[in-house]
N, C-alpha and C. Protein backbone atom coordinates (compact mmCIF):
# COMPACT_ATOMS: atom_id res chain seq x y z
N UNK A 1 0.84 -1.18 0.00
CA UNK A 1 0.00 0.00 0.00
C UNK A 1 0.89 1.24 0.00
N UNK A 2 0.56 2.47 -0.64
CA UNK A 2 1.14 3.51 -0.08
C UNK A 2 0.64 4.81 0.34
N UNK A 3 1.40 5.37 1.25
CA UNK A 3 0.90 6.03 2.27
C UNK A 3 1.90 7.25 1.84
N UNK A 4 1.20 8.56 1.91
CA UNK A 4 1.84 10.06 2.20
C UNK A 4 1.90 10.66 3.92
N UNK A 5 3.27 10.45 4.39
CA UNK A 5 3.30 11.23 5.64
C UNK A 5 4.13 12.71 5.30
N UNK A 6 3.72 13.32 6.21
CA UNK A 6 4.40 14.48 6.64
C UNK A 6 5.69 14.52 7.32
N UNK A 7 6.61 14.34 7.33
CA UNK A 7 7.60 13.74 8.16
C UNK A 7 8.89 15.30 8.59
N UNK A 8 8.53 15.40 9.46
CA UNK A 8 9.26 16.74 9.57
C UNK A 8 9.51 17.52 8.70
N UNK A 9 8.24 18.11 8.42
CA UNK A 9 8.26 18.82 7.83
C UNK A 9 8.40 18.68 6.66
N UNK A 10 8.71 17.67 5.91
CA UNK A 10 8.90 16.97 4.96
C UNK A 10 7.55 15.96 4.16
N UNK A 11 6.86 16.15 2.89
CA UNK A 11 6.04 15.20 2.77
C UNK A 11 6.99 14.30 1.83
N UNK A 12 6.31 12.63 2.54
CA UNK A 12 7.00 12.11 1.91
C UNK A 12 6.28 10.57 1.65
N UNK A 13 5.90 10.16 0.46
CA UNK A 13 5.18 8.91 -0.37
C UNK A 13 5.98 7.75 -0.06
N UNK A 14 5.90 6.85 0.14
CA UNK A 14 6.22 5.69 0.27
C UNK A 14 5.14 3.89 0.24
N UNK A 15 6.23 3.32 -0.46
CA UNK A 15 4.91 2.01 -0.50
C UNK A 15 5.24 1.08 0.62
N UNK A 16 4.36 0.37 1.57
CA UNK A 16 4.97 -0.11 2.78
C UNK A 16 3.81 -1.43 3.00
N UNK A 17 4.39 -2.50 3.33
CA UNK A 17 3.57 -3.08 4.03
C UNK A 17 2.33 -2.65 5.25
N UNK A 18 1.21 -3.64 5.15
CA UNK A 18 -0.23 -2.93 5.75
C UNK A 18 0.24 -2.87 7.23
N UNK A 19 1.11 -4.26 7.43
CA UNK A 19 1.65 -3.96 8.84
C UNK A 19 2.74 -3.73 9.46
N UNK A 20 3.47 -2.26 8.74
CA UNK A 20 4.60 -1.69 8.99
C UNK A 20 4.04 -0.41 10.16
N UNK A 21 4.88 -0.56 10.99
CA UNK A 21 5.01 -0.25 12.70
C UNK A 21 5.28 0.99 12.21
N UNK A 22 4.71 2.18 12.77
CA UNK A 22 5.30 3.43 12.36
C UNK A 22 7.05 3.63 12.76
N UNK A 23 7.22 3.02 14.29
CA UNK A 23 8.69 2.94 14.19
C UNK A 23 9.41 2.99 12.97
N UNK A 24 9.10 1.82 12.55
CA UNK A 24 9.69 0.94 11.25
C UNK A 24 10.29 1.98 10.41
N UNK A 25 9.04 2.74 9.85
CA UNK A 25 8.78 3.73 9.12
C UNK A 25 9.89 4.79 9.37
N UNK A 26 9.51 5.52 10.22
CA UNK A 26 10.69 6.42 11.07
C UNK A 26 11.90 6.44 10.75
N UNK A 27 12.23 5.07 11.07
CA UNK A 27 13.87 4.96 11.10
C UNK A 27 14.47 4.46 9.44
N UNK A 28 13.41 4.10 8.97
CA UNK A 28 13.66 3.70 7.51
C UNK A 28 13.94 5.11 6.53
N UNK A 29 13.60 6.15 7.77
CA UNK A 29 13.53 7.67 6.41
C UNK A 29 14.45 8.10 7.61
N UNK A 30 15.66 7.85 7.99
CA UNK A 30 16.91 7.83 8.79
C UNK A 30 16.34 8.84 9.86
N UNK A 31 15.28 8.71 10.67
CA UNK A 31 15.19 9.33 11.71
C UNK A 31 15.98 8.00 13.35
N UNK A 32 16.97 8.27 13.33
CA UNK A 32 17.58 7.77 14.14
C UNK A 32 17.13 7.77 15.90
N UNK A 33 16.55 8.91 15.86
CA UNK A 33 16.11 9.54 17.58
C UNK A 33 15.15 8.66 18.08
N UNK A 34 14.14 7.92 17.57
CA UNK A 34 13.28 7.08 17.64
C UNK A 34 13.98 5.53 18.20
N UNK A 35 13.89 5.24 18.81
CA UNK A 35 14.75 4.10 19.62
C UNK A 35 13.43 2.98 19.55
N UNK A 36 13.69 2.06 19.78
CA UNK A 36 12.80 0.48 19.77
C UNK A 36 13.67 0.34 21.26
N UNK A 37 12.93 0.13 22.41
CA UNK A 37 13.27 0.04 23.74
C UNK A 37 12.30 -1.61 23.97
N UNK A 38 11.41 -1.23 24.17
CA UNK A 38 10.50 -2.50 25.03
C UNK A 38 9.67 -3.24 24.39
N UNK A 39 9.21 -2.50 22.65
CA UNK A 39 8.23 -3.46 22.02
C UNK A 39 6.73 -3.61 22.62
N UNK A 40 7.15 -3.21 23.74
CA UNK A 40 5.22 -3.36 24.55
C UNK A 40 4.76 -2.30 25.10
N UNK A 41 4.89 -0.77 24.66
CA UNK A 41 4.63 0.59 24.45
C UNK A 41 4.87 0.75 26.10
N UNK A 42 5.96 0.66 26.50
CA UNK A 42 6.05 0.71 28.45
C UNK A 42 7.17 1.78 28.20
N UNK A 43 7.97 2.01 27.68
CA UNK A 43 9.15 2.50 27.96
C UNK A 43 9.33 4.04 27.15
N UNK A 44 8.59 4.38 26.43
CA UNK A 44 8.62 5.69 25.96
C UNK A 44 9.87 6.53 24.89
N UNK A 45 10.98 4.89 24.92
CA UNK A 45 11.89 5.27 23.53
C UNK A 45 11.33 5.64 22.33
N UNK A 46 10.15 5.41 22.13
CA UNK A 46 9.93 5.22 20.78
C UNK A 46 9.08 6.68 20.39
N UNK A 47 8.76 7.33 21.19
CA UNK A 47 7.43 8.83 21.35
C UNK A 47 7.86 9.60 20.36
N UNK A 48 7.17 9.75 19.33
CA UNK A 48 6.81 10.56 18.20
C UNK A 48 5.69 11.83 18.63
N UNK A 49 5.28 12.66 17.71
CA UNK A 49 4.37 13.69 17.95
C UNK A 49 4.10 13.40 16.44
N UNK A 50 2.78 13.03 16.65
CA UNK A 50 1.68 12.50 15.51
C UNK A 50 0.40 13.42 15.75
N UNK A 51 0.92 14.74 14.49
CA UNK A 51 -0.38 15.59 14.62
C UNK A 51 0.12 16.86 16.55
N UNK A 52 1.18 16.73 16.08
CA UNK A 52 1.53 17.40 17.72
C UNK A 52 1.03 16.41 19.00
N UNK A 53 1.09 15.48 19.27
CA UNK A 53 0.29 14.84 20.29
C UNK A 53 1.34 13.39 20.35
N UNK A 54 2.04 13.77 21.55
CA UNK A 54 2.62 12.22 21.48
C UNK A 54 2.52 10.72 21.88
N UNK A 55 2.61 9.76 20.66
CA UNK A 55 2.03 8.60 20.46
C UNK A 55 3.28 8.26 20.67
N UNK A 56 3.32 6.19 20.89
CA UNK A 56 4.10 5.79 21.09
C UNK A 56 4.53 4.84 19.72
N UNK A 57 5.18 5.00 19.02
CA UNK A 57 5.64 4.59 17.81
C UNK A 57 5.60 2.99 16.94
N UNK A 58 5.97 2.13 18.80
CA UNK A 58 5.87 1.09 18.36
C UNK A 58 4.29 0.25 18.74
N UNK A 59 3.51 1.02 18.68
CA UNK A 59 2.16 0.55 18.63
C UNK A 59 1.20 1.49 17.54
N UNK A 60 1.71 1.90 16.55
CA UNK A 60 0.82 2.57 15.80
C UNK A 60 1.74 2.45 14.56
N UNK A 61 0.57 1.67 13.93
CA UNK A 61 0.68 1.29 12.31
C UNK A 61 1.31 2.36 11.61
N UNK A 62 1.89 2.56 10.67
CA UNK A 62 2.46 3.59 9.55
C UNK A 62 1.26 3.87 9.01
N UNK A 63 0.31 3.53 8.46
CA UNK A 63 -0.90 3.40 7.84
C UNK A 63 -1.66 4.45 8.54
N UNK A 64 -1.85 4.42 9.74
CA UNK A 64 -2.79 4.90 10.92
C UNK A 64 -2.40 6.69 10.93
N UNK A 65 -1.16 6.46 10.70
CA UNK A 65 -0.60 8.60 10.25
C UNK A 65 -0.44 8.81 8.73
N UNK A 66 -0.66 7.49 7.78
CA UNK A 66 -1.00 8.38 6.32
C UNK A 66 -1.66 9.74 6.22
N UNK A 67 -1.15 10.66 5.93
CA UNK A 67 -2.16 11.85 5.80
C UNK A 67 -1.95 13.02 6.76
N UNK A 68 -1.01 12.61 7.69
CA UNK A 68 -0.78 13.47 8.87
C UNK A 68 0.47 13.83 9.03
N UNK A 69 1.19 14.57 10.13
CA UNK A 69 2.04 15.34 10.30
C UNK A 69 3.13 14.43 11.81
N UNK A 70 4.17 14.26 11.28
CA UNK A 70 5.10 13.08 12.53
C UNK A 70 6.32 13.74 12.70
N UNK A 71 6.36 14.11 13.82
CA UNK A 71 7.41 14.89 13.92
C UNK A 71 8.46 13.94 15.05
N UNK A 72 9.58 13.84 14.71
CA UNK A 72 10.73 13.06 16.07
C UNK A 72 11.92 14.32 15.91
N UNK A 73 12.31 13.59 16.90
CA UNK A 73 13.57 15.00 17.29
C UNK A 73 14.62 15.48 16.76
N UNK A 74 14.56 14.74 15.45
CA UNK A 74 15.17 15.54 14.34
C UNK A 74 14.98 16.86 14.00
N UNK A 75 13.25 16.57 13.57
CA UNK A 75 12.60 17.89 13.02
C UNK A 75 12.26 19.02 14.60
N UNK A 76 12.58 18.39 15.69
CA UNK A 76 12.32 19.43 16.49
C UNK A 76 13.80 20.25 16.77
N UNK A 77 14.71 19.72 16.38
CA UNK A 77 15.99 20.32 16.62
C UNK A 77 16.41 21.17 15.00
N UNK A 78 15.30 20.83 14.22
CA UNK A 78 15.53 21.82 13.05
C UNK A 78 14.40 23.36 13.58
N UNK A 79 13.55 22.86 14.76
CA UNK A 79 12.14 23.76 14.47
C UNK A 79 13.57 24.80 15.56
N UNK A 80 14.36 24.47 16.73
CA UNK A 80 14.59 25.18 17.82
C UNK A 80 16.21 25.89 17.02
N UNK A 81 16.63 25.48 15.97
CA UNK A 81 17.88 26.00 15.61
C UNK A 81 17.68 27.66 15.80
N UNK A 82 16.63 28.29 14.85
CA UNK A 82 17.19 29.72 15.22
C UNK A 82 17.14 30.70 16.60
N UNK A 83 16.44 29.53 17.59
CA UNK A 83 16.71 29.49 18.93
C UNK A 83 17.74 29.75 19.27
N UNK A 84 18.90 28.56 18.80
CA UNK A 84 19.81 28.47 19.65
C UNK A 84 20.87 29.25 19.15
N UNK A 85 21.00 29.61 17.93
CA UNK A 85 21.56 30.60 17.08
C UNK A 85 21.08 32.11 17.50
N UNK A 86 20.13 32.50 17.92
CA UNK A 86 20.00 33.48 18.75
C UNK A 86 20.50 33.61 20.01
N UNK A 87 20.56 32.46 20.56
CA UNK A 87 21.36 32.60 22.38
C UNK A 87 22.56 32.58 22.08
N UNK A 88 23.48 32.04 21.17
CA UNK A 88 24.75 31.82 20.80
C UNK A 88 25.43 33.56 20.85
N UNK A 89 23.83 33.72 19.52
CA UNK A 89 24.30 35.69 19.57
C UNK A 89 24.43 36.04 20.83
N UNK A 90 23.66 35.86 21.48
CA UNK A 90 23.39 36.99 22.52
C UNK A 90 24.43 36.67 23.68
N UNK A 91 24.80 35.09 24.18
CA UNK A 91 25.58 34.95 24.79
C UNK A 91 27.36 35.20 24.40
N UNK A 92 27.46 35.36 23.08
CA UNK A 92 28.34 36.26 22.75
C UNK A 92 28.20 37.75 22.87
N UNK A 93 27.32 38.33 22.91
CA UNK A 93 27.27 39.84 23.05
C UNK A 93 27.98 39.98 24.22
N UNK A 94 27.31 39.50 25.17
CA UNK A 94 27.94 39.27 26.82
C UNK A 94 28.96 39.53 27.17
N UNK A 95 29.70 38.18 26.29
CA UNK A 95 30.79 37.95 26.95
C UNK A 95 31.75 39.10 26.34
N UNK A 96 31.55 39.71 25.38
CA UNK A 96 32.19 41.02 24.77
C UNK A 96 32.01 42.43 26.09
N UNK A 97 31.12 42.55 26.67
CA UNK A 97 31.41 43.62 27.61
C UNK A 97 31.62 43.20 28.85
């Protein structure tokens, strides 16, 4: 079957088996941050933000976020960069006077 996710920010088509684990998914489009810990949704390695709302990865089908927006901490360390590029500024201003 194939399915269109949103993937940080990124849309992206893919053809996948009906019972590919969104994990699966994840790490197959090199999102590395997504960890496989316990397999029995206890341990919270796996927490995605599906639609902003975090799900646990290895209990929700790839299928089940066709159409939606999955964000892992890749795309949140792209959303906080001009964050930290702003404190960088500013904590350099600082240290100049």
């Amino acid at each position: 079957m194939e399915i269109t996710i949103t993937l940080n920010g990124k849309t992206i088509t893919r053809s996948i088996l009906p019972d590919t684990l969104l994990i699966d998914f994840v790490r197959s489009e090199h999102c590395l941050s997504v960890k496989r810990g316990c397999d029995t949704s206890n341990c919270g390695l796996c927490t995605v933000l599906l639609d902003n709302k975090p799900v646990l990865s290895c209990s929700v089908l790839a299928a089940r976020a066709a159409g939606h927006e999955v964000t892992t901490l890749e795309g949140l360390q792209e959303k906080a960069r001009p964050i930290n590029v702003a404190s960088l500024h500013l904590r350099t201003r600082k240290a100049i006077y």
